[in-house]
C-alpha atoms as a PDB file:
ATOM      1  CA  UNK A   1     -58.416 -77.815 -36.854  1.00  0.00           C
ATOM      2  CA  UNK A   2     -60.361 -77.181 -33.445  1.00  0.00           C
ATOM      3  CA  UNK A   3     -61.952 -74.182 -33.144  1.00  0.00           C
ATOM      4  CA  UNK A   4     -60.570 -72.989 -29.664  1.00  0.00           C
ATOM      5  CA  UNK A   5     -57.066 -73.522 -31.410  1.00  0.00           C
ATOM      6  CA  UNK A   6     -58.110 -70.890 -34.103  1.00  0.00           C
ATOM      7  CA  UNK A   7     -59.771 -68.767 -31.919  1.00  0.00           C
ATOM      8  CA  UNK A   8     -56.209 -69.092 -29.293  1.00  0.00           C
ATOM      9  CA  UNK A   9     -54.541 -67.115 -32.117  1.00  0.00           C
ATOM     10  CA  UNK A  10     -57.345 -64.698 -32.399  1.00  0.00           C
ATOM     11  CA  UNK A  11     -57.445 -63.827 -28.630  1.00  0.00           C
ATOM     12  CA  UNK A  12     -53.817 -63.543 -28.875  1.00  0.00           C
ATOM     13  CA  UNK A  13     -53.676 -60.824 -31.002  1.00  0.00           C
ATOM     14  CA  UNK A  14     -56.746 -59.231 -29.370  1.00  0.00           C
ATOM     15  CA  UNK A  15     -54.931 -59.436 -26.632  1.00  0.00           C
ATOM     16  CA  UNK A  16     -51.802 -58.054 -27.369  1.00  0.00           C
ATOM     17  CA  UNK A  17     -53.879 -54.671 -29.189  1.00  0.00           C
ATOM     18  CA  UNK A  18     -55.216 -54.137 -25.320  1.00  0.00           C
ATOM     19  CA  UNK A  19     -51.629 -54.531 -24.180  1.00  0.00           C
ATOM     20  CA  UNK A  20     -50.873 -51.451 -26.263  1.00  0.00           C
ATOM     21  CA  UNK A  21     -53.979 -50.024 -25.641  1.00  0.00           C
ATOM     22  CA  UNK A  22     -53.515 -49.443 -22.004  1.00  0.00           C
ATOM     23  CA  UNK A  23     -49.966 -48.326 -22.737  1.00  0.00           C
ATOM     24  CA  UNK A  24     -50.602 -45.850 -25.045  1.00  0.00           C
ATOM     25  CA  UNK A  25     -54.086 -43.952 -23.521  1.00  0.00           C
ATOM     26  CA  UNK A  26     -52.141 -42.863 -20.770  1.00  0.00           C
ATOM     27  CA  UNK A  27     -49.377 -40.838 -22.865  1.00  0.00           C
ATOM     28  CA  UNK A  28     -52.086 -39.550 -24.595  1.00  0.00           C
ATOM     29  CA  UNK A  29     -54.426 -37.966 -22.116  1.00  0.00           C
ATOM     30  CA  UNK A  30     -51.161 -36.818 -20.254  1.00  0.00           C
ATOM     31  CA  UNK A  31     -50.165 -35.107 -23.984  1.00  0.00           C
ATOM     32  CA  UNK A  32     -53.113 -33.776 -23.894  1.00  0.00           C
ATOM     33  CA  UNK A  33     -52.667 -32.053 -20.436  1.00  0.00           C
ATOM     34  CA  UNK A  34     -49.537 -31.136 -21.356  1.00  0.00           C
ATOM     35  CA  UNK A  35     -50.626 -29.110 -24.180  1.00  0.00           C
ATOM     36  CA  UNK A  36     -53.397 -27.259 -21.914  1.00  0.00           C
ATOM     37  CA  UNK A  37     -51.309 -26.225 -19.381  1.00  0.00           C
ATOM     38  CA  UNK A  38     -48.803 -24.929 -22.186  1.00  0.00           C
ATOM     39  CA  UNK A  39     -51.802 -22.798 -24.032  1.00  0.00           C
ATOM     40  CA  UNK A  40     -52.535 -21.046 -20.583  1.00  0.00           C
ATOM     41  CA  UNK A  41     -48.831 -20.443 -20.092  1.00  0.00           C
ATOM     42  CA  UNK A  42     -48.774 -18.828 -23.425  1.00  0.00           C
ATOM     43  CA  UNK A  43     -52.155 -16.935 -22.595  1.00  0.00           C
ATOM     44  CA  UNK A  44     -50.026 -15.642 -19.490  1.00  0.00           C
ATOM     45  CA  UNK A  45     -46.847 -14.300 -21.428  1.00  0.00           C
ATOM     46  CA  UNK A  46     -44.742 -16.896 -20.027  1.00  0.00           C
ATOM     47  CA  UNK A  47     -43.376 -18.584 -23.293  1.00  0.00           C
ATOM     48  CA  UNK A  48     -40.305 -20.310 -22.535  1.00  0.00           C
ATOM     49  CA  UNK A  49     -42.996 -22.176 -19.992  1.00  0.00           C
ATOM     50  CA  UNK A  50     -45.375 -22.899 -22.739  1.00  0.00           C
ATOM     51  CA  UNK A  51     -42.325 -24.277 -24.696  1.00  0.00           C
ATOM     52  CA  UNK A  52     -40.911 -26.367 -22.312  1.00  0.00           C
ATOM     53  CA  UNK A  53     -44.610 -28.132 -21.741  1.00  0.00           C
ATOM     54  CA  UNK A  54     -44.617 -28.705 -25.514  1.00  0.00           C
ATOM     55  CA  UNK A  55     -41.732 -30.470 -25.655  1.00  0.00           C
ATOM     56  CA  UNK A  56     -42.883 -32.675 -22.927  1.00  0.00           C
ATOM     57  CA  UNK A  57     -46.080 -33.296 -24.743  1.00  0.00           C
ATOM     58  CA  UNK A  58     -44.560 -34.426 -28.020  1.00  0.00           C
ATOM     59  CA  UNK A  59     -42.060 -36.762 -25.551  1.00  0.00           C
ATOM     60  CA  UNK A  60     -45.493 -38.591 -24.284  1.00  0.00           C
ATOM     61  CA  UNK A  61     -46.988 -38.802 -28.265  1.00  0.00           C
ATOM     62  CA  UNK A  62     -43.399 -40.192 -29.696  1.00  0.00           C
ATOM     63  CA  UNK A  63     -43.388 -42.660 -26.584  1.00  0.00           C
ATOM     64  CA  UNK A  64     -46.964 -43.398 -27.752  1.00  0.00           C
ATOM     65  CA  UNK A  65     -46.876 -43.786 -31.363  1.00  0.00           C
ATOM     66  CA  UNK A  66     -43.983 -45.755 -31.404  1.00  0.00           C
ATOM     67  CA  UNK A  67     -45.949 -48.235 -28.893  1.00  0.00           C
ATOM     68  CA  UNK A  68     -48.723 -48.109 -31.529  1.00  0.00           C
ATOM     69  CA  UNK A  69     -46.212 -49.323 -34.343  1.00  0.00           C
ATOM     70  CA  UNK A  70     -46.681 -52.760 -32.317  1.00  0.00           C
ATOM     71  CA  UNK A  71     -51.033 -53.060 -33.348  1.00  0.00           C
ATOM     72  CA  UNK A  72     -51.661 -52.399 -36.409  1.00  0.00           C
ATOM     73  CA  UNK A  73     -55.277 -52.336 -35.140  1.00  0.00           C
ATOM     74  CA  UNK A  74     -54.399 -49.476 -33.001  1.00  0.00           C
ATOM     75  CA  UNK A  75     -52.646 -47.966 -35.232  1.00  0.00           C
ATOM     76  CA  UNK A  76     -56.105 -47.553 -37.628  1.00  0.00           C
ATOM     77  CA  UNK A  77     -57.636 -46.623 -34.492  1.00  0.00           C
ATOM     78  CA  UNK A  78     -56.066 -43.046 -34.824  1.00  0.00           C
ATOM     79  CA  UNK A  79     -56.203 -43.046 -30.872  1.00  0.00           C
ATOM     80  CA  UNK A  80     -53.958 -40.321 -30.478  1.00  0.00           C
ATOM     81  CA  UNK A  81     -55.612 -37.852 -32.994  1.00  0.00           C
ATOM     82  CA  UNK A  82     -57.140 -35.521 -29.491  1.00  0.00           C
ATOM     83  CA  UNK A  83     -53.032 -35.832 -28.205  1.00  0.00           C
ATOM     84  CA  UNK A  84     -52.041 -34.278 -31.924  1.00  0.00           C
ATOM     85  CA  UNK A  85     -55.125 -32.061 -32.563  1.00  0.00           C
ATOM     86  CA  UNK A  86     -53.978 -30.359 -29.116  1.00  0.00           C
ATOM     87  CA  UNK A  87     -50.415 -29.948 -29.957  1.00  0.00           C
ATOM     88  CA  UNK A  88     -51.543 -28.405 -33.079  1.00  0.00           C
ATOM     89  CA  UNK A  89     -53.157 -25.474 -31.070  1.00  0.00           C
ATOM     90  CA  UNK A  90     -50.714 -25.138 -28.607  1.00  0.00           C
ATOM     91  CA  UNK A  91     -47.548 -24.784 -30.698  1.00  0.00           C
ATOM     92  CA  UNK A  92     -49.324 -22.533 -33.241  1.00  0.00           C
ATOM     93  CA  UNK A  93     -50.577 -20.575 -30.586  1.00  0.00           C
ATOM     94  CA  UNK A  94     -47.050 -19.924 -28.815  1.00  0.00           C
ATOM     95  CA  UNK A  95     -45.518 -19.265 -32.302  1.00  0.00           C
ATOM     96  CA  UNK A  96     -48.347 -16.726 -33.206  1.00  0.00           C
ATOM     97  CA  UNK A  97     -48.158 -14.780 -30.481  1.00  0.00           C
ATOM     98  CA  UNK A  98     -44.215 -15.100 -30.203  1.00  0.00           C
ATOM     99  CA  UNK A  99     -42.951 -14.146 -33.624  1.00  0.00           C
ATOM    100  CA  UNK A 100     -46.313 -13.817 -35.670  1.00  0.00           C
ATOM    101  CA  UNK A 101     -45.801 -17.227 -37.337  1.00  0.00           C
ATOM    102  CA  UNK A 102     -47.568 -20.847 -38.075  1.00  0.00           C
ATOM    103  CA  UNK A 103     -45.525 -24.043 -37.260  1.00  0.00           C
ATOM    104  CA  UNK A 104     -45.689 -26.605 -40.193  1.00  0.00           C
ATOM    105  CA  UNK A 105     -46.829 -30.099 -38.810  1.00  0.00           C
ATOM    106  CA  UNK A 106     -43.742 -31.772 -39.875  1.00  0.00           C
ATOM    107  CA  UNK A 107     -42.021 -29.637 -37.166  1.00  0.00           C
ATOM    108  CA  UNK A 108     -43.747 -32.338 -34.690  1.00  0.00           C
ATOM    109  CA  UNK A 109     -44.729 -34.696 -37.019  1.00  0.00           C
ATOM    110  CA  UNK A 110     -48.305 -34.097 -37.199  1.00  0.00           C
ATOM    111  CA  UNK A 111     -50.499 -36.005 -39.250  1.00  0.00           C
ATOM    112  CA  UNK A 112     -52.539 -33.851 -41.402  1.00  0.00           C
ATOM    113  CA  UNK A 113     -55.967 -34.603 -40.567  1.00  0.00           C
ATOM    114  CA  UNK A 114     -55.311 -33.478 -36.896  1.00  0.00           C
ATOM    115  CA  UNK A 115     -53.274 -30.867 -38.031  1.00  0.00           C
ATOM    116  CA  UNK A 116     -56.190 -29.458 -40.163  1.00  0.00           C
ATOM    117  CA  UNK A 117     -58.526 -29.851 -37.144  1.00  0.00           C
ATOM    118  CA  UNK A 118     -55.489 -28.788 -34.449  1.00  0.00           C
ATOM    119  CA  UNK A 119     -55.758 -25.276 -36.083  1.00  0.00           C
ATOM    120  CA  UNK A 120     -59.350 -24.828 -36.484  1.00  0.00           C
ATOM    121  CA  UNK A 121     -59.315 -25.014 -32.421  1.00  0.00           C
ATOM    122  CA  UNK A 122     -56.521 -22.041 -32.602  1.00  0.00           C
ATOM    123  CA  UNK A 123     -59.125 -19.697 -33.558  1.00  0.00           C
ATOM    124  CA  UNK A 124     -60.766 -19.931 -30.356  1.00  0.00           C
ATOM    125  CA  UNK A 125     -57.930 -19.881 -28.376  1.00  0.00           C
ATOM    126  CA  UNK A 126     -56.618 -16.365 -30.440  1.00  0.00           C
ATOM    127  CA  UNK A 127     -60.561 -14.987 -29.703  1.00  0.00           C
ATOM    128  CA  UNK A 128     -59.515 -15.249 -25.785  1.00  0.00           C
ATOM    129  CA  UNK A 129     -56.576 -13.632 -26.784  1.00  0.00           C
ATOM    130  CA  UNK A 130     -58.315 -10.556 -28.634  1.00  0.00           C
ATOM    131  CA  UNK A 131     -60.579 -10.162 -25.518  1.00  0.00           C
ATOM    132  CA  UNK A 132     -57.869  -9.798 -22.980  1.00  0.00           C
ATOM    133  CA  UNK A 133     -56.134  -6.887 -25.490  1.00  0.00           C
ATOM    134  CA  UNK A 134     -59.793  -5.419 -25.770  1.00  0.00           C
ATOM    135  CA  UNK A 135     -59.859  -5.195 -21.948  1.00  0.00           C
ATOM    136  CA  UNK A 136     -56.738  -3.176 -21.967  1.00  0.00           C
ATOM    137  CA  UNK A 137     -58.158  -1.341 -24.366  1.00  0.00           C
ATOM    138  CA  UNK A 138     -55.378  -2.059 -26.995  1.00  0.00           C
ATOM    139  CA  UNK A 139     -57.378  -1.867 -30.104  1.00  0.00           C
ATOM    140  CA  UNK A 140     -54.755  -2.175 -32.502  1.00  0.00           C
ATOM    141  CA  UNK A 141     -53.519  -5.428 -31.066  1.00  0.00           C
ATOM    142  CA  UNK A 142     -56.550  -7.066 -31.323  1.00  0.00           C
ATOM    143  CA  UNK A 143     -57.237  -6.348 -34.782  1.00  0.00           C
ATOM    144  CA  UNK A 144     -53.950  -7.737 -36.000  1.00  0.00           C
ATOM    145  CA  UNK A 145     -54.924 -11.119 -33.685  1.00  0.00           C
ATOM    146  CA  UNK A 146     -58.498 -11.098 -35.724  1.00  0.00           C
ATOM    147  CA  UNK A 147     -56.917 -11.222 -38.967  1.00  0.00           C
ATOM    148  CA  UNK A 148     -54.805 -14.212 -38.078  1.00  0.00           C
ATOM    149  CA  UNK A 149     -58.095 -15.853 -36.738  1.00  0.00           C
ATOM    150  CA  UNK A 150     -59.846 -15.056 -40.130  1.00  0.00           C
ATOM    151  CA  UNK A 151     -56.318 -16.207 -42.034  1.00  0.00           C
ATOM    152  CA  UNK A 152     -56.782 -19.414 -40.353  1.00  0.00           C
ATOM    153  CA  UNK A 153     -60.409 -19.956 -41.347  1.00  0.00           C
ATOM    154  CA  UNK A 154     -60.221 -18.829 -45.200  1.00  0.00           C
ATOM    155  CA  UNK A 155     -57.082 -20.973 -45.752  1.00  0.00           C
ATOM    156  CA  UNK A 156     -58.882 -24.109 -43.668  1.00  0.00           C
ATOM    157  CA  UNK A 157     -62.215 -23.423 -46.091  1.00  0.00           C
ATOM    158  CA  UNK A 158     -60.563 -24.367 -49.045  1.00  0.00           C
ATOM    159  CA  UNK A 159     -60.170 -28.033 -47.746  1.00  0.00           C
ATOM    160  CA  UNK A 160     -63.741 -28.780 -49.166  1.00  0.00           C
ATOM    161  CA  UNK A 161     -63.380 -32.368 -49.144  1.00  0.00           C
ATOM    162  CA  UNK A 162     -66.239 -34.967 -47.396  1.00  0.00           C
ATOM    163  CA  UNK A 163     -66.249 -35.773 -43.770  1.00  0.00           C
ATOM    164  CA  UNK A 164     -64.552 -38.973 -44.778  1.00  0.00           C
ATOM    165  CA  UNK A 165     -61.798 -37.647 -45.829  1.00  0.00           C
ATOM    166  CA  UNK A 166     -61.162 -34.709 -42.810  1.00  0.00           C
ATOM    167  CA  UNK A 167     -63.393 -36.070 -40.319  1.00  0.00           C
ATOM    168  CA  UNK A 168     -64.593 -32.574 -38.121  1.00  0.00           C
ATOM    169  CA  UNK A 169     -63.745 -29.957 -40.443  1.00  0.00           C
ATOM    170  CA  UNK A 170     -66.216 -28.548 -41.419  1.00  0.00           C
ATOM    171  CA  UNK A 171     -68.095 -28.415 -38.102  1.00  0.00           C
ATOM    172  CA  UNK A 172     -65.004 -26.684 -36.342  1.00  0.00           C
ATOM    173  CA  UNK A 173     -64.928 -24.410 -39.222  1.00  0.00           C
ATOM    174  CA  UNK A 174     -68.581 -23.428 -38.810  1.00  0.00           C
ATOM    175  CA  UNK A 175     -67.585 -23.311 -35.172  1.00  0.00           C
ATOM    176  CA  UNK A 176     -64.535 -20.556 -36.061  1.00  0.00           C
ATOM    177  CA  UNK A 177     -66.997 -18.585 -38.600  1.00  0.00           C
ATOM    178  CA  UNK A 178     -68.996 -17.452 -35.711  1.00  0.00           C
ATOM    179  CA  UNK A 179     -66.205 -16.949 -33.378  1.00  0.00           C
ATOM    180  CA  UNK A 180     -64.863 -14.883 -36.135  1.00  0.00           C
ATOM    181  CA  UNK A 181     -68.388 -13.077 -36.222  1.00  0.00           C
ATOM    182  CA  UNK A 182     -68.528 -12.323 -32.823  1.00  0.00           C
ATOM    183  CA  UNK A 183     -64.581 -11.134 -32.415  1.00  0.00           C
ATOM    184  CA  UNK A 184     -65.376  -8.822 -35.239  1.00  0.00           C
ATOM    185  CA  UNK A 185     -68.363  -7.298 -33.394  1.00  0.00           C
ATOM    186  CA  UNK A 186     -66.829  -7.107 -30.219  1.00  0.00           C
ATOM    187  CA  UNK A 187     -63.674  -5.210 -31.438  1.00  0.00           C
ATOM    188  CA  UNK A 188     -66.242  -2.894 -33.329  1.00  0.00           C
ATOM    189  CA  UNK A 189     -67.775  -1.842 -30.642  1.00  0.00           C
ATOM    190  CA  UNK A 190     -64.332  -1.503 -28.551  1.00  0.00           C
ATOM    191  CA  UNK A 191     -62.961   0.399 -31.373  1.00  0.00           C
ATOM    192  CA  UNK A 192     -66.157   2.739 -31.431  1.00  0.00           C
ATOM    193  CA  UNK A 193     -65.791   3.227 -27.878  1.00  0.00           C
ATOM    194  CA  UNK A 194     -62.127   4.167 -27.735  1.00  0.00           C
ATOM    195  CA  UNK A 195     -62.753   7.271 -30.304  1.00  0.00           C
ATOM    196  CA  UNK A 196     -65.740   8.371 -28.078  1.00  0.00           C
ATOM    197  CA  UNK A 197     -63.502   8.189 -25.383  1.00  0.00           C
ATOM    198  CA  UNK A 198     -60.924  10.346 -26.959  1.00  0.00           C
ATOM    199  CA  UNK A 199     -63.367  13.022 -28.505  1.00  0.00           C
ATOM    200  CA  UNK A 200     -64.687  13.333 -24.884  1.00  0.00           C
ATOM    201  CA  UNK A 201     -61.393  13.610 -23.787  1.00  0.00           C
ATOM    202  CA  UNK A 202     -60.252  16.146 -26.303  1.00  0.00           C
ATOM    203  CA  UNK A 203     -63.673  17.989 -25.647  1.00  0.00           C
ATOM    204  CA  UNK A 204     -62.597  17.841 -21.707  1.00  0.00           C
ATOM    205  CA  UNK A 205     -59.389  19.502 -22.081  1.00  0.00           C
ATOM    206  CA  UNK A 206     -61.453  22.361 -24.759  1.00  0.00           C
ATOM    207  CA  UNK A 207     -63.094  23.234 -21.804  1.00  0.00           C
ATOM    208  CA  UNK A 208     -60.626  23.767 -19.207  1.00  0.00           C
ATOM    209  CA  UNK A 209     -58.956  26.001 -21.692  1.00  0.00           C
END
């Protein structure tokens, strides 16, 4: 057999994995825009907004993945892992700050690896939250939104498994361990200054009587 008739079938497939490449990168960075633009609606308040962008996210990764059923190259590519990781964070954050409550992967079909990952990221996104309450000075708020962030990171510690196996893990888990750190020092500090503030207050009004 001549060689450029083996390597015709060769490019041919090569060829037809771009194809689906070039469809499928598209979805995927505009899932992952998507899912931004949902997370600062749900920093905002404005949830229905947040939802709404959500669902058009997971439109662009179904449109994607089932493009990616056509290579099974791309397919072990995991190229829309960033896409999945992001929708992670943006649903749990809507549905933490909502109703107080995770959403499972299989709500969006989520593989686990990026799920795993997806929620690691969350922690970051719940600090932001915690500083906003601390600059309204609502204490108590941000101390319920710290032990979510800590939930998150104990539960996501017990997947000690290789980077092999969950590749980023454990670095986005260091990552959340110091975010963690820092959200518990800052609301501290917050919470040591909102009792000054009282006692000053309380001395305040002492005096005027």
């Amino acid at each position: 057999m001549k060689l450029s008739d083996i390597l015709k079938a060769l490019r041919d497939e090569i060829e037809g994995d771009d194809s689906v490449r070039e469809k499928t990168l598209p979805l995927g960075r505009q899932a992952v825009r998507k899912c931004s633009e949902s997370i600062k609606m749900t920093h905002r308040g404005k949830f229905n907004d947040a939802r709404s962008l959500i669902s058009e996210a997971n439109h662009c990764i179904i449109e994607a993945a089932n493009e990616l059923s056509n290579s099974d190259f791309m397919l072990r590519s995991r190229g829309l892992d960033v896409a999945y990781q992001e929708l992670t964070e943006a649903v749990n954050l809507l549905s933490l700050l909502e109703n107080g409550m995770f959403t499972p992967p299989n709500e969006y079909s989520i593989p686990s690896r990026a799920y795993l990952t997806g929620l690691a990221d969350t922690v970051g996104e719940l600090r932001r939250v915690v500083l906003d309450l601390l600059r309204k000075d609502d204490v108590e708020k941000a101390e319920a939104i710290l032990d979510l962030m800590e939930e998150i990171l104990e539960e996501l510690q017990t997947f000690d498994y290789p980077t092999a196996l969950v590749p980023d893990l454990r670095r986005k888990c260091d990552v959340g361990r110091s975010l963690v750190e820092r959200t518990r020092g800052d609301i501290t500090r917050a919470s040591g200054q909102s009792k000054l503030m009282k006692k000053l207050d309380k001395f305040g009004e002492h005096l005027k009587d």
